[in-house]
C-alpha atoms as a PDB file:
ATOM      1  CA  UNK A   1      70.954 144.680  79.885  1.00  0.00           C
ATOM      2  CA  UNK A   2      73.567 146.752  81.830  1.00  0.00           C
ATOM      3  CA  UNK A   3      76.941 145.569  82.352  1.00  0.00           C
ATOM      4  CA  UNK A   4      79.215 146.909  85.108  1.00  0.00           C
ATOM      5  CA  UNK A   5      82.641 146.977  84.358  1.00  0.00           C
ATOM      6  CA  UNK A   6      85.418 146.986  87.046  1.00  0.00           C
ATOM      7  CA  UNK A   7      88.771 148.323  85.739  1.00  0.00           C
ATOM      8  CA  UNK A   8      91.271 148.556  88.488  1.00  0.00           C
ATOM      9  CA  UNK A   9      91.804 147.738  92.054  1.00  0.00           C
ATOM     10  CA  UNK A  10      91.389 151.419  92.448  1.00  0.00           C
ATOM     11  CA  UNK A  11      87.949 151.423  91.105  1.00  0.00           C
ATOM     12  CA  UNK A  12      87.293 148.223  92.773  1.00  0.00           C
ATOM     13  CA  UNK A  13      88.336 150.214  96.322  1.00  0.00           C
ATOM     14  CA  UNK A  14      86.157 153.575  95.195  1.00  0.00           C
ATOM     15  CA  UNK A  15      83.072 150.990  94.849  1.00  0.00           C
ATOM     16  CA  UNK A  16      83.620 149.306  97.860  1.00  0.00           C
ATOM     17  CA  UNK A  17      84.092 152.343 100.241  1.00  0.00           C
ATOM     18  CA  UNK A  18      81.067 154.129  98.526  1.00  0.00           C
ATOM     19  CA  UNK A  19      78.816 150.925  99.240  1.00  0.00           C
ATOM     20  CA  UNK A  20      80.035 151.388 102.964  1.00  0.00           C
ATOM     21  CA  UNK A  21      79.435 155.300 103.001  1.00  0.00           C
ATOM     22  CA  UNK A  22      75.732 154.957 102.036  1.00  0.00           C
ATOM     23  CA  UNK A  23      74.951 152.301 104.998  1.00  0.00           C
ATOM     24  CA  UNK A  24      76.342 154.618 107.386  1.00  0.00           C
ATOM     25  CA  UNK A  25      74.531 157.881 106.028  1.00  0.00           C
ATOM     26  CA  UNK A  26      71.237 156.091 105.533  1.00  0.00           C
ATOM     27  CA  UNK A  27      71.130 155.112 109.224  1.00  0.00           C
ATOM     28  CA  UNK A  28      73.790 156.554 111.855  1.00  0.00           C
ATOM     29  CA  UNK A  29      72.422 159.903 113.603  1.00  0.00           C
ATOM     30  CA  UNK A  30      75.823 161.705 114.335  1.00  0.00           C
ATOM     31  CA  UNK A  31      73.965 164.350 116.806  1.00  0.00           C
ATOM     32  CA  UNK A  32      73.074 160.433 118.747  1.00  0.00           C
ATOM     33  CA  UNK A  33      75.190 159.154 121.217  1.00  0.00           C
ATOM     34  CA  UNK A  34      74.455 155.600 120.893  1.00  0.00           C
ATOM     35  CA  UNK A  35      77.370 153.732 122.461  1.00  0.00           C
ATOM     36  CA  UNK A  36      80.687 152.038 120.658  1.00  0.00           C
ATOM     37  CA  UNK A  37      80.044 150.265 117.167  1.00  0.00           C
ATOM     38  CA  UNK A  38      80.141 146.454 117.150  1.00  0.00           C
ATOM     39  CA  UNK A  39      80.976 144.564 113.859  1.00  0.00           C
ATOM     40  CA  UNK A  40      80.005 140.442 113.744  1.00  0.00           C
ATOM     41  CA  UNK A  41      80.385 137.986 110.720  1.00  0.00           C
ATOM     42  CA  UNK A  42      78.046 135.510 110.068  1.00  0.00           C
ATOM     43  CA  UNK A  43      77.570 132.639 107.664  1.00  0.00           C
ATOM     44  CA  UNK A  44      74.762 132.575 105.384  1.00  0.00           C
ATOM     45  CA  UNK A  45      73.271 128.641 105.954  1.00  0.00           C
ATOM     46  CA  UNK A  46      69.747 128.976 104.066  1.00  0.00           C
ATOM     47  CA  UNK A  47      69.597 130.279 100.314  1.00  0.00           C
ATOM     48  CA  UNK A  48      67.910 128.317  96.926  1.00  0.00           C
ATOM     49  CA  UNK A  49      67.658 129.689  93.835  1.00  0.00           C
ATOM     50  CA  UNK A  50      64.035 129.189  91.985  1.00  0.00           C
ATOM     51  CA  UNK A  51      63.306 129.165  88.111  1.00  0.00           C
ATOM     52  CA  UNK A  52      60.419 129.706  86.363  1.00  0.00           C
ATOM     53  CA  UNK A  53      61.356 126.716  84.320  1.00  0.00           C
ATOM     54  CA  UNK A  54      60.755 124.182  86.634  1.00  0.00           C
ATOM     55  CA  UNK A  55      58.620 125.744  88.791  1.00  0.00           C
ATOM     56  CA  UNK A  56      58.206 122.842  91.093  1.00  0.00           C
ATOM     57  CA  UNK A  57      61.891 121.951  91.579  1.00  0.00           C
ATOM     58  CA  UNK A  58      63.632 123.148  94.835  1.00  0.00           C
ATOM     59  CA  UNK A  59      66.993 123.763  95.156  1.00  0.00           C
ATOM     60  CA  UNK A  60      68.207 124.308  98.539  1.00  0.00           C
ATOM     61  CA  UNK A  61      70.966 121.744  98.550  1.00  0.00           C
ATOM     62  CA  UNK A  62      72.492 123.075  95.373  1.00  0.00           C
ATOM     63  CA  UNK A  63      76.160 123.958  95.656  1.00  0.00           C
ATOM     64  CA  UNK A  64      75.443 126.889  94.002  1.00  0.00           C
ATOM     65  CA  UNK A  65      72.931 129.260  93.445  1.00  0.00           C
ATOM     66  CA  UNK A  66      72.202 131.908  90.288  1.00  0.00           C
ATOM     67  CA  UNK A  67      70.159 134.595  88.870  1.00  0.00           C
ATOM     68  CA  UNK A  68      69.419 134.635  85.216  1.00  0.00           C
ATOM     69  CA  UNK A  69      66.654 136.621  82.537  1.00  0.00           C
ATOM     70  CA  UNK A  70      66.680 134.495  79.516  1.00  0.00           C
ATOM     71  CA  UNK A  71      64.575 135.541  76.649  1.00  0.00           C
ATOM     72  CA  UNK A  72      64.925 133.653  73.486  1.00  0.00           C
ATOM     73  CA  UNK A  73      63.396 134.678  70.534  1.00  0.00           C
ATOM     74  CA  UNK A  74      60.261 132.737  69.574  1.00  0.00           C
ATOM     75  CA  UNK A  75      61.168 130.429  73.198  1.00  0.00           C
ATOM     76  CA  UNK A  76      60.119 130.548  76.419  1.00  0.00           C
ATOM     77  CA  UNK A  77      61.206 133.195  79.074  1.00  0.00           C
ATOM     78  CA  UNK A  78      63.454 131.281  81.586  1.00  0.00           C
ATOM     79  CA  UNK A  79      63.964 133.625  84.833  1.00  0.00           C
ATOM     80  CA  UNK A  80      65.775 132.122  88.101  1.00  0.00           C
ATOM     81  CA  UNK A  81      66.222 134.052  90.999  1.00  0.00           C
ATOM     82  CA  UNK A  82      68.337 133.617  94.279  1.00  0.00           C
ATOM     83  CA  UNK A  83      66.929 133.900  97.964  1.00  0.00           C
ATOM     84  CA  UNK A  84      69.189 134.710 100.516  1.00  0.00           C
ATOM     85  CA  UNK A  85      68.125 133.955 104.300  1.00  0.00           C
ATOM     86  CA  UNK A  86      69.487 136.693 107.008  1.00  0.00           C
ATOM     87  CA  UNK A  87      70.658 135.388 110.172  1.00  0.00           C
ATOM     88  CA  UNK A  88      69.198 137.279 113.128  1.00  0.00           C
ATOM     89  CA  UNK A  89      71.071 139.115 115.400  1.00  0.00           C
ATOM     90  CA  UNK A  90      70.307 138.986 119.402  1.00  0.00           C
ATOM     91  CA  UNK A  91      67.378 140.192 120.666  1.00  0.00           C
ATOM     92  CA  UNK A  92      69.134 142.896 122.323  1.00  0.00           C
ATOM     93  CA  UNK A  93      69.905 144.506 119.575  1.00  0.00           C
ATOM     94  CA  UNK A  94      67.279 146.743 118.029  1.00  0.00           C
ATOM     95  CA  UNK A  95      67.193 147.595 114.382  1.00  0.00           C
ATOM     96  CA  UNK A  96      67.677 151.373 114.798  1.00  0.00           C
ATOM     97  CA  UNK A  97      71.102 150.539 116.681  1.00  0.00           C
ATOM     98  CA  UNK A  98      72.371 148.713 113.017  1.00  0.00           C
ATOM     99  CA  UNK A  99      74.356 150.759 110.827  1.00  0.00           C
ATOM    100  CA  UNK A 100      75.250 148.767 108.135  1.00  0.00           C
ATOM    101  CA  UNK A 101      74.458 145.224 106.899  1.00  0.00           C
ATOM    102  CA  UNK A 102      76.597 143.934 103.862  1.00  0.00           C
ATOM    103  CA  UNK A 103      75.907 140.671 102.199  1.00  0.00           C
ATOM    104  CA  UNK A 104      78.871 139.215  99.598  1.00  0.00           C
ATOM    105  CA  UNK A 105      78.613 136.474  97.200  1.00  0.00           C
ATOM    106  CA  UNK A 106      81.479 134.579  95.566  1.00  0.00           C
ATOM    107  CA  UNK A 107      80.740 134.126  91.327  1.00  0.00           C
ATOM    108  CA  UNK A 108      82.159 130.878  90.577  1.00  0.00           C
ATOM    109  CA  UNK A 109      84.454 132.067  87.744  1.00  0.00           C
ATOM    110  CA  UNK A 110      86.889 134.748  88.031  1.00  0.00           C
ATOM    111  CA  UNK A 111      86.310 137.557  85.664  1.00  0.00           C
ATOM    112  CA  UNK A 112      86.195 141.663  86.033  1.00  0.00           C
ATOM    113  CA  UNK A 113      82.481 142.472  84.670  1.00  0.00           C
ATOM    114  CA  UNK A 114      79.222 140.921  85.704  1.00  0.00           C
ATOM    115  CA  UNK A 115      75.479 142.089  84.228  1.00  0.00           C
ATOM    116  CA  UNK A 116      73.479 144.491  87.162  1.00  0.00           C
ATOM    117  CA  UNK A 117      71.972 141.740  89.804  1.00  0.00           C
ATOM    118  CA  UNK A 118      69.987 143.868  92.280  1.00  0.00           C
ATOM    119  CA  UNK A 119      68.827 142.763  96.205  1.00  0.00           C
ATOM    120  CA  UNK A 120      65.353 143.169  96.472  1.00  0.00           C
ATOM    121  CA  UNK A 121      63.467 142.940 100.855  1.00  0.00           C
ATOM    122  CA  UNK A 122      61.642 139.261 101.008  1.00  0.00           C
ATOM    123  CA  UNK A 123      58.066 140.489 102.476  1.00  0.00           C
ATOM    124  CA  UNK A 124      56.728 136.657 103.108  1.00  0.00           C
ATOM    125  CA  UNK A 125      58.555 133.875 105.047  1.00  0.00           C
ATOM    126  CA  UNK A 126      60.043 130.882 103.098  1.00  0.00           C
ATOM    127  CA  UNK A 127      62.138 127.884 104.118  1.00  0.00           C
ATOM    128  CA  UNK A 128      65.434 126.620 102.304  1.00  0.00           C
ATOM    129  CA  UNK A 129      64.192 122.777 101.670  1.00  0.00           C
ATOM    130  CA  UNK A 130      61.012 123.515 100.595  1.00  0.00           C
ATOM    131  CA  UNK A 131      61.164 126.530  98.407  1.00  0.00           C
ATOM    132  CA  UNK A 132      60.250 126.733  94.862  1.00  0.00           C
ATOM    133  CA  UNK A 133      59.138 129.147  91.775  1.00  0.00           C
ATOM    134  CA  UNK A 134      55.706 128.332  92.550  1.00  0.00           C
ATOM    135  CA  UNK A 135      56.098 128.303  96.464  1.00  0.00           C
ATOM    136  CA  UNK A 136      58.225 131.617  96.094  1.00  0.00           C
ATOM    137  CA  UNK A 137      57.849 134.786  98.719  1.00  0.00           C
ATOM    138  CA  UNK A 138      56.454 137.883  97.722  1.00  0.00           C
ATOM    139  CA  UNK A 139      59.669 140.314  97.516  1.00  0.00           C
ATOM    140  CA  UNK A 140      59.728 143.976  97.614  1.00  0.00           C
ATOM    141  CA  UNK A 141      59.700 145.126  93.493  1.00  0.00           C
ATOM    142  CA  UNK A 142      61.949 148.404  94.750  1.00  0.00           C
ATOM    143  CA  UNK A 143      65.624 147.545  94.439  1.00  0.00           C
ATOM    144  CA  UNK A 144      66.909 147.894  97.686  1.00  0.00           C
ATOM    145  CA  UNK A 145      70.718 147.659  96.171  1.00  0.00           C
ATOM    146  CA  UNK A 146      72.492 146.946  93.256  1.00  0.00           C
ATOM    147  CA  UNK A 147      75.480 144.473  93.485  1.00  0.00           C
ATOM    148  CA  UNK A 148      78.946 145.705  93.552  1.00  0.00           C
ATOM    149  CA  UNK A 149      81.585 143.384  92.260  1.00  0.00           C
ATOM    150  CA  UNK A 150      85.261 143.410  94.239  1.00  0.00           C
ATOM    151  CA  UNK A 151      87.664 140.742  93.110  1.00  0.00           C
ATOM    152  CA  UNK A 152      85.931 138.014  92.837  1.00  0.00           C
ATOM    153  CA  UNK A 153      82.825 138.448  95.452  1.00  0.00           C
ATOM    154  CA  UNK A 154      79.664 140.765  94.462  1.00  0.00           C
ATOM    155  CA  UNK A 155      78.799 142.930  97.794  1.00  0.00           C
ATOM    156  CA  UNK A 156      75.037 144.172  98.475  1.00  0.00           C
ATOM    157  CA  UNK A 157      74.121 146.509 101.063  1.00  0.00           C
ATOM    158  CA  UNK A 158      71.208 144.748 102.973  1.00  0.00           C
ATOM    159  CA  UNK A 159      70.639 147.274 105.557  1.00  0.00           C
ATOM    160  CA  UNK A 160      66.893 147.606 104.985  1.00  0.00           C
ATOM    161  CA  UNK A 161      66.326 143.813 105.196  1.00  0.00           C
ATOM    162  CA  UNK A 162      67.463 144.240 108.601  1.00  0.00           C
ATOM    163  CA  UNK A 163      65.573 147.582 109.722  1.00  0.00           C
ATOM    164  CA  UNK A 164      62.166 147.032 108.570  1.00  0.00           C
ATOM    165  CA  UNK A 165      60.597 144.280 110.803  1.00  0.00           C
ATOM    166  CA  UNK A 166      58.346 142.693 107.835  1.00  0.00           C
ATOM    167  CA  UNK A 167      61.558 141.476 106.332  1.00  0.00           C
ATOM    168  CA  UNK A 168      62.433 137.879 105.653  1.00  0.00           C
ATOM    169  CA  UNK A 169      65.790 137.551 104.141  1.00  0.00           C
ATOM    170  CA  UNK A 170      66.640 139.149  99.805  1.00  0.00           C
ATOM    171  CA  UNK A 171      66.060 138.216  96.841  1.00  0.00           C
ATOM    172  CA  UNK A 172      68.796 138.603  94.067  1.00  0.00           C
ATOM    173  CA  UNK A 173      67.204 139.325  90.908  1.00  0.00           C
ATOM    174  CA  UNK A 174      68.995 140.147  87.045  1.00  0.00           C
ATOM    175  CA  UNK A 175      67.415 141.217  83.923  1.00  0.00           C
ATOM    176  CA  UNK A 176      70.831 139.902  82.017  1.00  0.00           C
ATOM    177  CA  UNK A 177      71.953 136.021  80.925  1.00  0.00           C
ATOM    178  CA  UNK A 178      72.987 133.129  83.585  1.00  0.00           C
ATOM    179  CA  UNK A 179      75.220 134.253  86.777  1.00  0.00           C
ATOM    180  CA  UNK A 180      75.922 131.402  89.319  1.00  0.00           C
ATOM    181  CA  UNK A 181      77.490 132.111  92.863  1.00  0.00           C
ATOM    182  CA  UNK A 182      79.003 129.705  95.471  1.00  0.00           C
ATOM    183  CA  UNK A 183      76.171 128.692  97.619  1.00  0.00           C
ATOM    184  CA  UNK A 184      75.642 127.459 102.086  1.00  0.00           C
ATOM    185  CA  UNK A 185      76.179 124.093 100.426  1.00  0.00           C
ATOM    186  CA  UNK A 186      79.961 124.425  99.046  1.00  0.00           C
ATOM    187  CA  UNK A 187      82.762 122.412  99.709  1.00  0.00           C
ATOM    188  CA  UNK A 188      84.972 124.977 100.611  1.00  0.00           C
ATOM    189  CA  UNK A 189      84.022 127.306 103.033  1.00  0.00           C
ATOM    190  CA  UNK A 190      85.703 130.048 102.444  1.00  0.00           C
ATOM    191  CA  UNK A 191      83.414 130.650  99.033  1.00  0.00           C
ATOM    192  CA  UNK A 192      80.392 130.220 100.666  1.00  0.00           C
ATOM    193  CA  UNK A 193      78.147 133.826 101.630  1.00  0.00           C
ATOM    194  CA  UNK A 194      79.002 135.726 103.856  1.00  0.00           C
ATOM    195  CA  UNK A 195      77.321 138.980 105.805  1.00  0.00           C
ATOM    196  CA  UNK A 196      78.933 141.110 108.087  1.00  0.00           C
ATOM    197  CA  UNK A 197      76.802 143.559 110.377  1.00  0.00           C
ATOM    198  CA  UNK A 198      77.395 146.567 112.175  1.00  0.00           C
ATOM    199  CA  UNK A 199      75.527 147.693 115.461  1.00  0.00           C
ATOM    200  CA  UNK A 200      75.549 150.028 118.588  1.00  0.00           C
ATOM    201  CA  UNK A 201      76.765 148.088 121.266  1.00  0.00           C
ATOM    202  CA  UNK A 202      74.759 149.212 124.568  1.00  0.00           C
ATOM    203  CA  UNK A 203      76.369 150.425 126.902  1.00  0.00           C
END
């Protein structure tokens, strides 16, 4: 199990601002003029988390939602997972015009480490209120990003989910012990998910 420490506000910043540098180098062209760059917020409103426990439970109304690899010795192997549903953008924008797609989560305890939790592209639809281990998606076993943790709220980079037209939202995944986030469905809105999106506005 690999736990990322963060140290300082410094470190915190570094993290941050190297997250945003590899959007932008995995998908802007600089020799491209493609028109001023647009940045819109959006509010995640579909996620559940699934276990393998109780594979026939759904829990799309939760207010919260984890990730979680729990092997006990001589017990079962209890793994829960989080999908995340990506709100589309207009029709007028096409996916080569996005340069950068960041998703951020709210833990539900303040602390300054957190074990790895990785984003993985969701390759078969799903729906919030229906949604369980047994009913889960097939996801995309590559990680697409791993998590970076900033003061309270873990970021992903979710570009791909948005580029490659077979995508249908992320899947959070962790090979360490129980994580829980704030999920749509809490009180306070300002803890609930979050993703912010960058695109080429046309001209």
């Amino acid at each position: 199990m690999k736990i990322i420490p963060v140290k300082s506000f410094a470190a915190t910043l570094m993290a941050l601002c190297a997250l945003c540098v590899a959007c932008d180098e995995r998908s802007a062209d600089p020799d491209d003029d493609l028109g001023p760059v647009v940045t819109v917020k959006f509010d995640i409103t579909e996620d559940a988390m699934i276990q393998s426990a109780v594979p026939d439970v759904g829990y799309g109304t939760a207010n919260l939602v984890r990730v979680a690899y729990v092997d006990i010795v001589g017990g079962p192997l209890s793994i829960t997972r989080t999908l995340i549903g990506l709100p589309p953008l207009p029709d007028s924008v096409a996916a080569d015009r996005i340069t950068r797609a960041v998703l951020r989560l709210r833990v539900t305890e303040d602390r300054d480490w957190y074990f790895a939790i990785t984003a993985h592209r969701v390759v078969q639809p799903w729906f919030e209120d229906s949604v369980t281990w047994r009913l889960a998606p097939q996801f995309d076993p590559a990680d697409m990003s791993l998590g970076v943790l900033i003061e309270g709220w873990v970021y992903f980079d979710v570009l791909d989910a948005y580029t490659d037209p077979l995508s249908y939202g992320v899947m959070l995944t962790t090979t360490g012990p129980e994580q829980d986030f704030c999920s749509s469905e809490d009180p306070f809105p300002i803890r609930r998910p979050r993703l912010s999106v960058s695109y080429h506005e046309n001209y």
